[in-house]
Protein backbone atom coordinates (compact mmCIF):
# COMPACT_ATOMS: atom_id res chain seq x y z
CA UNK A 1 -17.81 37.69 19.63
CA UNK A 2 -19.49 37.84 16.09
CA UNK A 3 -16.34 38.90 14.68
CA UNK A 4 -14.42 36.18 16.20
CA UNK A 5 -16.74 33.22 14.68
CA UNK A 6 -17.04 35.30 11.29
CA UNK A 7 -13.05 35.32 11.49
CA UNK A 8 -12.93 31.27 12.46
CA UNK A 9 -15.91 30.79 9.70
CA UNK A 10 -13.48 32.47 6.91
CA UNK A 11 -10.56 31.12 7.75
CA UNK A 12 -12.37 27.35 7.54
CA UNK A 13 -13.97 28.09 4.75
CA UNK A 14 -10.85 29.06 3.54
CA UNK A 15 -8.95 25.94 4.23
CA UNK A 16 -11.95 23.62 3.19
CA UNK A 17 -12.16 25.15 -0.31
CA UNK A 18 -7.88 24.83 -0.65
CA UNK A 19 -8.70 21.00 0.31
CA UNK A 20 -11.24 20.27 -1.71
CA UNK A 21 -9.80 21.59 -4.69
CA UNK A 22 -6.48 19.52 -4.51
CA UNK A 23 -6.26 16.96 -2.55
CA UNK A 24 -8.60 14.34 -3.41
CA UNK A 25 -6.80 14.61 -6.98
CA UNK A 26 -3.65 14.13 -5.51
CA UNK A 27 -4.99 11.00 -3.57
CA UNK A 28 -6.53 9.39 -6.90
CA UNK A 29 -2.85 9.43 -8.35
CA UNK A 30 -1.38 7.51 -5.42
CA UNK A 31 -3.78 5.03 -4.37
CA UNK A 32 -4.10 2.60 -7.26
CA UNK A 33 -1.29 1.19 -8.03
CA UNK A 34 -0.45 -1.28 -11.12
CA UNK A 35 2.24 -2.82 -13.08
CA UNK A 36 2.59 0.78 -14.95
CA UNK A 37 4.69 1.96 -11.58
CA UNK A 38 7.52 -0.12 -12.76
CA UNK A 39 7.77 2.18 -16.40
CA UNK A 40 7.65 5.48 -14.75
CA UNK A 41 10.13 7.54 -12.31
CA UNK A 42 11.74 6.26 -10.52
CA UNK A 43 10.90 3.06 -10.01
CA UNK A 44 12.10 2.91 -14.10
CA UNK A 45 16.03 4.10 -12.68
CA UNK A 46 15.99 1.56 -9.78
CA UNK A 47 14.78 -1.52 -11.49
CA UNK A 48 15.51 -3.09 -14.37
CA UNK A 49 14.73 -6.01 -16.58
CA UNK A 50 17.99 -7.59 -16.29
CA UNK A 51 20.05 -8.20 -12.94
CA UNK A 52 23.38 -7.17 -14.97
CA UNK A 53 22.31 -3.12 -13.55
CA UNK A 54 20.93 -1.52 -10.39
CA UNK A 55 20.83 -3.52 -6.93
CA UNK A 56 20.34 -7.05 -9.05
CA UNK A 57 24.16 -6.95 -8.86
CA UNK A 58 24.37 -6.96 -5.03
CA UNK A 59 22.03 -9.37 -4.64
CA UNK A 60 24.33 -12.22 -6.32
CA UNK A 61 27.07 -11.43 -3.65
CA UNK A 62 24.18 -12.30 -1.34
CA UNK A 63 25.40 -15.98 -2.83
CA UNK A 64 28.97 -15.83 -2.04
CA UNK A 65 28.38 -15.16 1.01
CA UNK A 66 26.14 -17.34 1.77
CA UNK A 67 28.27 -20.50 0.25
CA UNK A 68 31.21 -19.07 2.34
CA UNK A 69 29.17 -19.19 5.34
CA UNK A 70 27.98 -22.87 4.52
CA UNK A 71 31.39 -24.05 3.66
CA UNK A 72 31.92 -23.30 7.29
CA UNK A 73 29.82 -24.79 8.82
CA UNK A 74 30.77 -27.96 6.51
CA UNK A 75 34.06 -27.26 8.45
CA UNK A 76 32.44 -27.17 11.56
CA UNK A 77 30.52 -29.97 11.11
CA UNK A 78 33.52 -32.14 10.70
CA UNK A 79 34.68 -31.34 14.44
CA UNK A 80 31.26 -31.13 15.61
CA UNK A 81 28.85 -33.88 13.96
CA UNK A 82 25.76 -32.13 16.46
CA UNK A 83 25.74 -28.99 13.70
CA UNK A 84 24.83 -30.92 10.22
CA UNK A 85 24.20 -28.92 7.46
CA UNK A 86 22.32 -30.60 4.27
CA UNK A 87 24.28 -29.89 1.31
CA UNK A 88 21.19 -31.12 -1.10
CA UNK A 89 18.71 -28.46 0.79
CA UNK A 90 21.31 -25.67 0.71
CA UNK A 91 21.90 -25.87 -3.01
CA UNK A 92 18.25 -26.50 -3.77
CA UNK A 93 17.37 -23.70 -1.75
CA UNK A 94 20.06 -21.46 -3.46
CA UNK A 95 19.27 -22.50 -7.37
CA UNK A 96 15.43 -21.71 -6.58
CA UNK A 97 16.37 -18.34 -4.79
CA UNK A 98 18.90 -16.98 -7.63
CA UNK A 99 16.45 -17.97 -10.19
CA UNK A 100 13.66 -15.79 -8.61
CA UNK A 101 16.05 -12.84 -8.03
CA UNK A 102 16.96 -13.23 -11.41
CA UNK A 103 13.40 -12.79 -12.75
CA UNK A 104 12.55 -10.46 -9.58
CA UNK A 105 11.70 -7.49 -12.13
CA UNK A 106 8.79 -10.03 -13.83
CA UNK A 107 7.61 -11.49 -10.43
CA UNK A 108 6.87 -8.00 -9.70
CA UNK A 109 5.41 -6.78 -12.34
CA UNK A 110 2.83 -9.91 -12.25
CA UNK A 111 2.25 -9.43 -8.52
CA UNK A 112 1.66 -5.93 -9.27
CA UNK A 113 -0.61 -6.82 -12.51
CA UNK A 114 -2.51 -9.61 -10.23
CA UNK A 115 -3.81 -7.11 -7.56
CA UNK A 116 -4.61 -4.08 -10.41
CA UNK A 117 -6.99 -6.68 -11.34
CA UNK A 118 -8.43 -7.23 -8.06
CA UNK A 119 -8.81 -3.21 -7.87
CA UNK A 120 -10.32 -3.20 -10.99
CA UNK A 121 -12.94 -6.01 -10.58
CA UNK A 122 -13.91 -4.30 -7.06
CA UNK A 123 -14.16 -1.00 -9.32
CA UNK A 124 -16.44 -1.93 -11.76
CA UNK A 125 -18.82 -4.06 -8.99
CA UNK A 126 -18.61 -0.75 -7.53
CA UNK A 127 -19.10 1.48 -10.83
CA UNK A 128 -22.42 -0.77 -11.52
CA UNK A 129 -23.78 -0.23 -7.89
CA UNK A 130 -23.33 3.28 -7.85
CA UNK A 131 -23.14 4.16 -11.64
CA UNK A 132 -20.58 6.02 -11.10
CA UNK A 133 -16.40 5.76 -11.03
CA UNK A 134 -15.29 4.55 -7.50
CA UNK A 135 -12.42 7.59 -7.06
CA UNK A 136 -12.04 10.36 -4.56
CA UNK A 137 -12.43 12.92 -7.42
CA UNK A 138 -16.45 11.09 -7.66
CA UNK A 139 -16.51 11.10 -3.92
CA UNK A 140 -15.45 14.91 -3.54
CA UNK A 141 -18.51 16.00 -6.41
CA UNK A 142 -20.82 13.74 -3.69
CA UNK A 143 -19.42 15.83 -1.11
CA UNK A 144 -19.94 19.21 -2.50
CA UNK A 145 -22.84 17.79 -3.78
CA UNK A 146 -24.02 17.40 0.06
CA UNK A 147 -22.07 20.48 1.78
CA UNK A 148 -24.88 22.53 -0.89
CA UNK A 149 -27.02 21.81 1.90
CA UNK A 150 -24.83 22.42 4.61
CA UNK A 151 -24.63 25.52 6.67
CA UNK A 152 -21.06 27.40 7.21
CA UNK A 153 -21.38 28.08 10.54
CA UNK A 154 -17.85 26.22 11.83
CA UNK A 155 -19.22 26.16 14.94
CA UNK A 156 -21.84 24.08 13.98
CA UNK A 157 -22.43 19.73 13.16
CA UNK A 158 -22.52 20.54 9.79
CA UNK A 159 -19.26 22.57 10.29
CA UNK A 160 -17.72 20.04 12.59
CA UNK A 161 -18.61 17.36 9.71
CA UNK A 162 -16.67 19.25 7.08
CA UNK A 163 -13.41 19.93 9.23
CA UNK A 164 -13.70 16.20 9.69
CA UNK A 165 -13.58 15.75 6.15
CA UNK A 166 -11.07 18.45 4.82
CA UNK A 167 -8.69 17.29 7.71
CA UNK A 168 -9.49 13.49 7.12
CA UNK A 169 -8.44 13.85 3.75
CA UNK A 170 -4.96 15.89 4.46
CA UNK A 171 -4.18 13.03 6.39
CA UNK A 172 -4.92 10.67 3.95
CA UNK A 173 -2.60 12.61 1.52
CA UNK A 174 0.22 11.61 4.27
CA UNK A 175 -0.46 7.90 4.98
CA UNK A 176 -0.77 7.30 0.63
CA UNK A 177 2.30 9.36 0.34
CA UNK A 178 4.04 7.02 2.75
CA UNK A 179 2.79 3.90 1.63
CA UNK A 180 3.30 5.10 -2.19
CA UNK A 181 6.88 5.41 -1.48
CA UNK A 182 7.36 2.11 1.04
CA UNK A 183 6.01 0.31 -2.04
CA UNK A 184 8.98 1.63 -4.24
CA UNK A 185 11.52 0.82 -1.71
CA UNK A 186 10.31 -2.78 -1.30
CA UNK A 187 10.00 -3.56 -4.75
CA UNK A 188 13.79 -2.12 -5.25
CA UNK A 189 14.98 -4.43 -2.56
CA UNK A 190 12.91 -7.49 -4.47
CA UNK A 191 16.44 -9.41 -5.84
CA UNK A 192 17.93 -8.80 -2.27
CA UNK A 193 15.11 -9.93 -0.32
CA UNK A 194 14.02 -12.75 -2.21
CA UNK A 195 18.48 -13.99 -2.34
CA UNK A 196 17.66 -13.72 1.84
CA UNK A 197 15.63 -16.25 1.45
CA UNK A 198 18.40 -18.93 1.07
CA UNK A 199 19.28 -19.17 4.80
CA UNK A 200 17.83 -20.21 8.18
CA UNK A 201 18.55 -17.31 10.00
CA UNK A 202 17.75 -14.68 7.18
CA UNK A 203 14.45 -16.18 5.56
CA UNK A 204 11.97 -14.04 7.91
CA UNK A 205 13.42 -11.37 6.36
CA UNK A 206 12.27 -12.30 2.89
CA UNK A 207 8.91 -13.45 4.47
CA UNK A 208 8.05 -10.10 6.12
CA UNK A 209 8.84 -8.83 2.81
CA UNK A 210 6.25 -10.48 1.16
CA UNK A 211 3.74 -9.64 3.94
CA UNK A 212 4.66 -6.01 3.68
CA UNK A 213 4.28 -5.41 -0.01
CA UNK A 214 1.08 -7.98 -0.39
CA UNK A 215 -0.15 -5.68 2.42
CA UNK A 216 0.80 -2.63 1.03
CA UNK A 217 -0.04 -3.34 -2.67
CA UNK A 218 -3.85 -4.85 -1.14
CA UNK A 219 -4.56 -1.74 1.13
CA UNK A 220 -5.86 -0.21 -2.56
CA UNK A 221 -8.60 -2.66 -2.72
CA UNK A 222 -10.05 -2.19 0.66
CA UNK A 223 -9.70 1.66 0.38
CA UNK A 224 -11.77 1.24 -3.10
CA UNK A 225 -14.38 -0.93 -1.31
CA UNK A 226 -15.00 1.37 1.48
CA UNK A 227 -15.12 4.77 -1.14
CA UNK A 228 -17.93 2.54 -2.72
CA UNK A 229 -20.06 2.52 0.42
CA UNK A 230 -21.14 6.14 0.75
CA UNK A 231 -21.33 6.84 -3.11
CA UNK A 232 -23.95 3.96 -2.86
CA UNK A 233 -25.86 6.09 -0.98
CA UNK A 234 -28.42 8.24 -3.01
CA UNK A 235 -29.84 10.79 -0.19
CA UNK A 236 -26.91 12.61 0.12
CA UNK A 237 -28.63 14.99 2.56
CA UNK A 238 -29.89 12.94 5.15
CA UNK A 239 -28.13 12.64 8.14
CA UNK A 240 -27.58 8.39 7.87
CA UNK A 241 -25.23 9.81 5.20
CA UNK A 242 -23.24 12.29 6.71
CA UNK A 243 -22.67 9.40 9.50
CA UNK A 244 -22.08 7.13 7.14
CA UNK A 245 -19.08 9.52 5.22
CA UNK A 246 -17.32 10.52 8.58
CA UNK A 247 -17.60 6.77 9.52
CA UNK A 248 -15.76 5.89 6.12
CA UNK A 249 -13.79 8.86 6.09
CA UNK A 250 -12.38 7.76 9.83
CA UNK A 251 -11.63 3.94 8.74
CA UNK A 252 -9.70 5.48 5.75
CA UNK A 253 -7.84 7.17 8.39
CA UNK A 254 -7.07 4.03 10.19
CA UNK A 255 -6.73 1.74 7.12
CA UNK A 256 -3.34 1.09 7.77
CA UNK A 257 -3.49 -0.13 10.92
CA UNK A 258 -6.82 -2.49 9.58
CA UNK A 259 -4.52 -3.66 6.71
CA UNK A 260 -1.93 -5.30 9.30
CA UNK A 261 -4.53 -6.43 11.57
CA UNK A 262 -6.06 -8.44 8.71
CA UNK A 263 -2.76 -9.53 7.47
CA UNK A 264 -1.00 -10.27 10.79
CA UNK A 265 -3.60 -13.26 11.35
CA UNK A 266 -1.69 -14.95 7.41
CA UNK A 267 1.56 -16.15 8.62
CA UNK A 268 4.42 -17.96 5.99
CA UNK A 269 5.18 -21.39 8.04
CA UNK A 270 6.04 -23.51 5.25
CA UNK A 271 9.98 -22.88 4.96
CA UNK A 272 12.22 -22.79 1.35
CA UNK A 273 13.68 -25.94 0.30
C-alpha cells in the first residue's frame, strides 16, 4: 500500500512541478491583451489599415446587397403601401455604417487601447497594494512560496490543495487559449460586422458583436482584479490563505461564465439611424 501512495505521490509531484514551471508563463502571454495584438501574427495578415486588402473588401459588397434588397422593397412598397421603407434612414444608416467599416482597423485599435488602460490602472492599484506585479508568474513565486510549507503527501489537504491548483491552472491555459483566439476572429470580422449593422433584420448581429468582444477584451480586467486578492495576502501559510487561493483559483475557472453573466444584464436597445 506504501508503494502505491509513494507511486501516486511521484507521479503528482511530477505533474505539479511540469505545471508550475510552464504554464503560468504561458497564461501571462495570453491574458492581457492591448492594441500591440493588431502588429503581431496574425492578426498583422488579417487586418489591415486600409479596406482596399483582407476581408475590408467583402464587407463593401455587404452594401450592394443591401441597396438591392432595399430597392425591392421600394418595389414592393409601390404594390403594397403597408411595407414602407424610409429612404432618408436607410441611407443615413448606410453612410454611418461604411464609414465605420472603413476606419474598422482604428476603432479597434482604440477599443483595444481603451481597455489596456483599464488593465493597467487596475495593475498598478494592485502593484501598490501588494508591492508587487499583478501576473501569474508573481502569483506562482507566492505559491511555491506557500507549497515550502506544504507536505507532499497527495493524499493529503495540502496535496488535494495543490492538484487543485496545478489542474486549475491547465484549465486556465484552455479557456485563455480560446478566448485569445475568439478575440482574433472577432476583430477580423470588425468591417463585416459593423456593414451588418445597416439593416433591420441583420443589426443583432453587429450588436452581439460588440457584446462579445467588449466581453471578451474586459474578462482581462476582472481576471487581474481577482490575481490581486490573494497576493494581498501576506501570511501565505495560514490556512485563510490557502482558502482564499483555491477560492480565486475556482472563480478563474468559471470567469467566463461570470463575464456573460455580468454582461448579459447591458443590452444595445437604442437602434442605428
Amino acid at each position: 500500500m506504501s508503494d502505491i501512495v509513494s507511486v501516486i505521490n511521484d507521479l503528482a509531484q511530477s505533474i505539479f512541478t511540469a505545471v508550475e514551471e510552464n504554464v503560468f508563463d504561458i497564461l501571462d502571454s495570453l491574458l492581457n491583451i492591448n492594441e500591440e495584438i493588431l502588429k503581431q501574427e496574425p492578426l498583422n495578415k488579417l487586418m489591415f489599415e486600409s479596406n482596399e486588402q483582407g476581408f475590408g473588401i467583402l464587407c463593401f459588397s455587404f452594401v450592394l446587397l443591401f441597396v438591392i434588397c432595399f430597392l425591392v422593397r421600394k418595389l414592393i412598397f409601390m404594390y403594397n403601401p403597408t411595407n414602407y421603407v424610409n429612404s432618408a434612414k436607410f441611407i443615413l444608416r448606410v453612410i454611418v455604417c461604411t464609414i465605420l467599416a472603413s476606419f474598422s482597423y482604428y476603432l479597434c485599435e482604440a477599443v483595444l487601447n481603451i481597455n489596456g488602460l483599464f488593465t493597467e490602472v487596475i495593475c498598478n492599484i494592485g502593484e501598490s497594494i501588494t508591492n508587487q506585479e499583478i501576473s501569474f508568474v508573481d502569483l506562482k513565486q507566492i505559491i511555491l512560496q506557500a507549497q515550502e510549507n506544504m507536505t507532499d503527501n497527495f493524499i493529503s489537504l495540502d496535496g488535494t490543495i495543490r492538484g487543485m491548483l496545478s489542474f486549475g491552472a491547465v484549465s486556465l491555459l484552455f479557456t485563455f487559449a480560446t478566448r485569445y483566439v475568439t478575440i482574433i476572429v472577432l476583430l477580423v470580422l470588425a468591417p463585416i460586422a459593423l456593414m451588418l449593422a445597416i439593416n433591420d433584420s441583420t443589426v443583432e448581429i453587429c450588436k452581439k458583436w460588440c457584446k462579445l468582444l467588449i466581453s471578451n477584451l474586459f474578462m482581462q480586467n476582472l481576471v487581474n482584479f481577482i490575481i490581486m486578492i490573494p497576493m494581498s495576502v501576506k501570511d501565505i501559510d495560514s490556512v485563510t490563505f490557502k482558502i482564499i487561493l483555491v477560492g480565486s483559483m475556482y472563480l478563474l475557472y468559471k470567469i467566463n461564465n461570470f463575464t456573460i453573466e455580468i454582461f448579459s444584464e447591458f443590452k444595445i436597445e437604442r437602434k442605428i439611424y
